[in-house]
Protein backbone atom coordinates (compact mmCIF):
# COMPACT_ATOMS: atom_id res chain seq x y z
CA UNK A 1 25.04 -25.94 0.06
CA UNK A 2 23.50 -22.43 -0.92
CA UNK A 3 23.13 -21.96 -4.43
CA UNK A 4 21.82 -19.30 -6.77
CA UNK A 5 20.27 -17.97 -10.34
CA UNK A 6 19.18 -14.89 -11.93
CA UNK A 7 15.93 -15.23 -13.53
CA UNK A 8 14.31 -12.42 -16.07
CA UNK A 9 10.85 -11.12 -15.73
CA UNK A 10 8.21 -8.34 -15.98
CA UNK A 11 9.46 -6.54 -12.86
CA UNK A 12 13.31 -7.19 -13.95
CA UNK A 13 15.62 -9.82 -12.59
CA UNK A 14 15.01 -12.04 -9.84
CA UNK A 15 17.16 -13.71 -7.64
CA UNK A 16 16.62 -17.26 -6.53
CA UNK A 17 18.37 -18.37 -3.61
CA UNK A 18 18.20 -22.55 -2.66
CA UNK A 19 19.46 -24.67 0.02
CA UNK A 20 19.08 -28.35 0.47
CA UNK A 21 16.81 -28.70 -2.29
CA UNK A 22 14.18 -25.89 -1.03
CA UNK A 23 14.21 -22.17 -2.78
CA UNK A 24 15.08 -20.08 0.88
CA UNK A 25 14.84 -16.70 -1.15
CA UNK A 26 13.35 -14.70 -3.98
CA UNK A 27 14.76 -11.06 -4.43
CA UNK A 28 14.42 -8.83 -7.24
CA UNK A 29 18.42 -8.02 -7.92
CA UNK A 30 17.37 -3.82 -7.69
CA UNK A 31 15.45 -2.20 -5.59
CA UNK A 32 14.54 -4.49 -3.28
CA UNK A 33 14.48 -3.15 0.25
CA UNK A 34 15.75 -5.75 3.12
CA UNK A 35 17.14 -7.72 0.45
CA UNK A 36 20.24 -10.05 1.65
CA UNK A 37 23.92 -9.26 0.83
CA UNK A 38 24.41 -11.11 -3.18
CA UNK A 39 27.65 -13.00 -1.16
CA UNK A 40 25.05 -14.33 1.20
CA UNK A 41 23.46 -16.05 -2.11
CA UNK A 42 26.21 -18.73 -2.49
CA UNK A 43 27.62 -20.30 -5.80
CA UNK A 44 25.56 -19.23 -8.79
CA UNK A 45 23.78 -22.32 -10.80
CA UNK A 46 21.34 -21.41 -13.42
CA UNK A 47 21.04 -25.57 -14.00
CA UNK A 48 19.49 -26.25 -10.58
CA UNK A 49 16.59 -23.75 -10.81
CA UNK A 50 14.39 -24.89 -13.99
CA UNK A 51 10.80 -25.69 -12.22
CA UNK A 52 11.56 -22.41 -10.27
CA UNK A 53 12.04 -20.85 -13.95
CA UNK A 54 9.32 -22.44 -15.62
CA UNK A 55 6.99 -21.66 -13.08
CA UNK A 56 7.46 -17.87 -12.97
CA UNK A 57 7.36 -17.98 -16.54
CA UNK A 58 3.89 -19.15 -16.39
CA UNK A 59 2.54 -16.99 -13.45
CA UNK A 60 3.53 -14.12 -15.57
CA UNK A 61 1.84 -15.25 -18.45
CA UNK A 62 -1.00 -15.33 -15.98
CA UNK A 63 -1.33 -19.34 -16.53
CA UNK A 64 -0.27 -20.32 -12.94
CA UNK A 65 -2.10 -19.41 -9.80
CA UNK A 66 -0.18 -21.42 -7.17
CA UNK A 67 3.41 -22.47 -7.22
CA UNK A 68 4.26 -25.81 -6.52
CA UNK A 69 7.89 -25.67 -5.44
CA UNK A 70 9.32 -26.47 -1.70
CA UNK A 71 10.19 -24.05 -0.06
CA UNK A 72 12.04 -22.73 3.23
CA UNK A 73 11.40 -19.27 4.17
CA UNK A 74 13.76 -18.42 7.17
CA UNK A 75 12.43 -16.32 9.93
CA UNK A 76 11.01 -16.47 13.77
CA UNK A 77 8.12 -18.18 14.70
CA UNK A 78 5.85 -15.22 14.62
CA UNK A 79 7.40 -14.17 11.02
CA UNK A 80 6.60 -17.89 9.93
CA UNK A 81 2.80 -18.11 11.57
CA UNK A 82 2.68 -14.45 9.39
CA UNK A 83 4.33 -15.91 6.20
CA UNK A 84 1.89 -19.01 6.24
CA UNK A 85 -1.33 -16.70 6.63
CA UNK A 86 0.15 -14.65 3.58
CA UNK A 87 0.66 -18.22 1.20
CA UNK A 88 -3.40 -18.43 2.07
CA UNK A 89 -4.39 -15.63 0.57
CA UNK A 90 -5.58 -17.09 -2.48
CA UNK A 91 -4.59 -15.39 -6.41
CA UNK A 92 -6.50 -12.38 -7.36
CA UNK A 93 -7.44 -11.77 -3.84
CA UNK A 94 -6.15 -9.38 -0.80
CA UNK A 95 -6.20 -9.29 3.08
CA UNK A 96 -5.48 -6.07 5.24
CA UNK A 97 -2.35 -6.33 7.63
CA UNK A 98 -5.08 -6.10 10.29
CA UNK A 99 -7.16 -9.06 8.98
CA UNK A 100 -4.20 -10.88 9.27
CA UNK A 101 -3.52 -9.63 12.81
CA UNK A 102 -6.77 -10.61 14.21
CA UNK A 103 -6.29 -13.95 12.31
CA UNK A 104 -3.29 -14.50 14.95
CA UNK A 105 -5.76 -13.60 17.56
CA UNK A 106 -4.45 -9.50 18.51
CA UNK A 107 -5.63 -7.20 15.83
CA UNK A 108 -3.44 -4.52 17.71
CA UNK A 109 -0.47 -6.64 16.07
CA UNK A 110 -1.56 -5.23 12.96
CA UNK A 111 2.18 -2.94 12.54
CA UNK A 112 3.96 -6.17 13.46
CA UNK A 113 2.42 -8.43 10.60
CA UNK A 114 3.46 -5.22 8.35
CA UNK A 115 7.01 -5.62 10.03
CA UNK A 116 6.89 -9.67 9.53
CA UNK A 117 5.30 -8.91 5.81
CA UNK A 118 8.06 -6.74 5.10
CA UNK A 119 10.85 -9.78 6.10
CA UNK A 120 8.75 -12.27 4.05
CA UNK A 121 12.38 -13.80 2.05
CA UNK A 122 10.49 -15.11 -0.61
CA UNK A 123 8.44 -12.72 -2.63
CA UNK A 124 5.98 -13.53 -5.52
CA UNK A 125 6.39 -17.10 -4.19
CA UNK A 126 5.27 -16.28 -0.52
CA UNK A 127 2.55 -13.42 -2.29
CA UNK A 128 2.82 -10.41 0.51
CA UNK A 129 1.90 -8.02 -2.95
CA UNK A 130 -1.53 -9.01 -1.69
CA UNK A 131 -1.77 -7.72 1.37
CA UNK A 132 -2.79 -3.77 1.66
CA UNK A 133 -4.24 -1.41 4.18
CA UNK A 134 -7.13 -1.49 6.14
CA UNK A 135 -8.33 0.46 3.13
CA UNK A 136 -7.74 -1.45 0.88
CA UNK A 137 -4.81 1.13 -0.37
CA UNK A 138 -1.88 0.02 -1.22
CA UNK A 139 0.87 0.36 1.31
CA UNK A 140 4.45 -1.36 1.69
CA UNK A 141 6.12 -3.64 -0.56
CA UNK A 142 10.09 -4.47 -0.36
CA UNK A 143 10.15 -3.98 -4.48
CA UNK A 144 8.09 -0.63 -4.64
CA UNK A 145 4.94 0.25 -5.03
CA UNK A 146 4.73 0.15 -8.84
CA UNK A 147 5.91 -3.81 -8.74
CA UNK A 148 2.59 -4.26 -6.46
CA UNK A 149 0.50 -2.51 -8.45
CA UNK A 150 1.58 -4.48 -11.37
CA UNK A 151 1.56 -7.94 -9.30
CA UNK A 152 -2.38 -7.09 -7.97
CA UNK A 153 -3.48 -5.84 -11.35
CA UNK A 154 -1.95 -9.45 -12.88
CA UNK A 155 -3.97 -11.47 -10.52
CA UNK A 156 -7.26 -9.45 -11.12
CA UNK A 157 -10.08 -11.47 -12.08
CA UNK A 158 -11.38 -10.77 -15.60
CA UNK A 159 -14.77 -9.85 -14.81
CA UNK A 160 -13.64 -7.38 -12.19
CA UNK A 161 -10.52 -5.89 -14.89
CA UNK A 162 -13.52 -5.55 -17.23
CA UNK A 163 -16.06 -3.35 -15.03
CA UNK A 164 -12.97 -0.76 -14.38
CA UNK A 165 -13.51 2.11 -16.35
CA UNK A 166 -9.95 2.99 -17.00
């Protein structure tokens, strides 16, 4: 059975989506690009969702680096084998859409990671914020660039937030 909750935060309100037990989506409720119909959501229960809750809570308040939650992000197999390189990329750290492409073995598969990034059902918990251009620039993110910006800046080590001028 599909269930749901809204949950408050920084960036506004998040929807969490679970089935069976796992969390199978996290949307933010507005301007969220790809995001699934709200009937597609199911029944709304705010009591099913608290380690979901508690553990955004603390991510935000930059106390929580990995979440610890299962989860069941729906997709093809490449989408998957992209969405599991993505959950690597450790907090406060980035990988280019290419790095992840030559990681699967074709760096020319660089536009269909970005594709595959872009599907990733489970933002924040599945972090695709931290994956940029080639550049190093940031590029693509289904809640806008401003959410990523705020997301990266978050997860920036100290000593690096420190040697920034402005």
């Amino acid at each position: 059975m599909r269930t749901h909750t809204v949950i408050g935060s920084p960036l506004g309100d998040l929807a969490v989506v679970a089935e069976d037990g796992a969390v199978t989506g996290l949307y933010y409720t507005q301007r969220h690009r790809g995001r699934p119909p709200q009937e597609e959501f199911g029944e709304r229960d705010d009591s099913c969702f608290l380690a979901v809750r508690q553990q955004l809570k603390e991510y935000f308040a930059g106390g929580r680096r990995v979440f610890e939650l299962p989860l069941d992000a729906r997709g093809d197999d490449f989408q998957r084998q992209v969405w599991q390189l993505v959950a690597a990329i450790p907090y406060g750290r980035t990988r280019s859409y290419g790095d992840l492409a030559t990681d699967l073995g074709d760096r020319s598969l660089a536009q269909a990671v970005g594709a595959a990034v872009g599907a990733n059902p489970l933002c924040l918990l599945v972090a695709c914020h931290r994956v940029v251009g080639a550049d190093g620039r940031l590029t693509g993110y289904a809640g806008g660039l401003d959410r990523k910006r705020f997301l990266l800046e978050l997860e920036e080590p100290p000593q690096q937030r420190a040697a920034r001028l402005f």
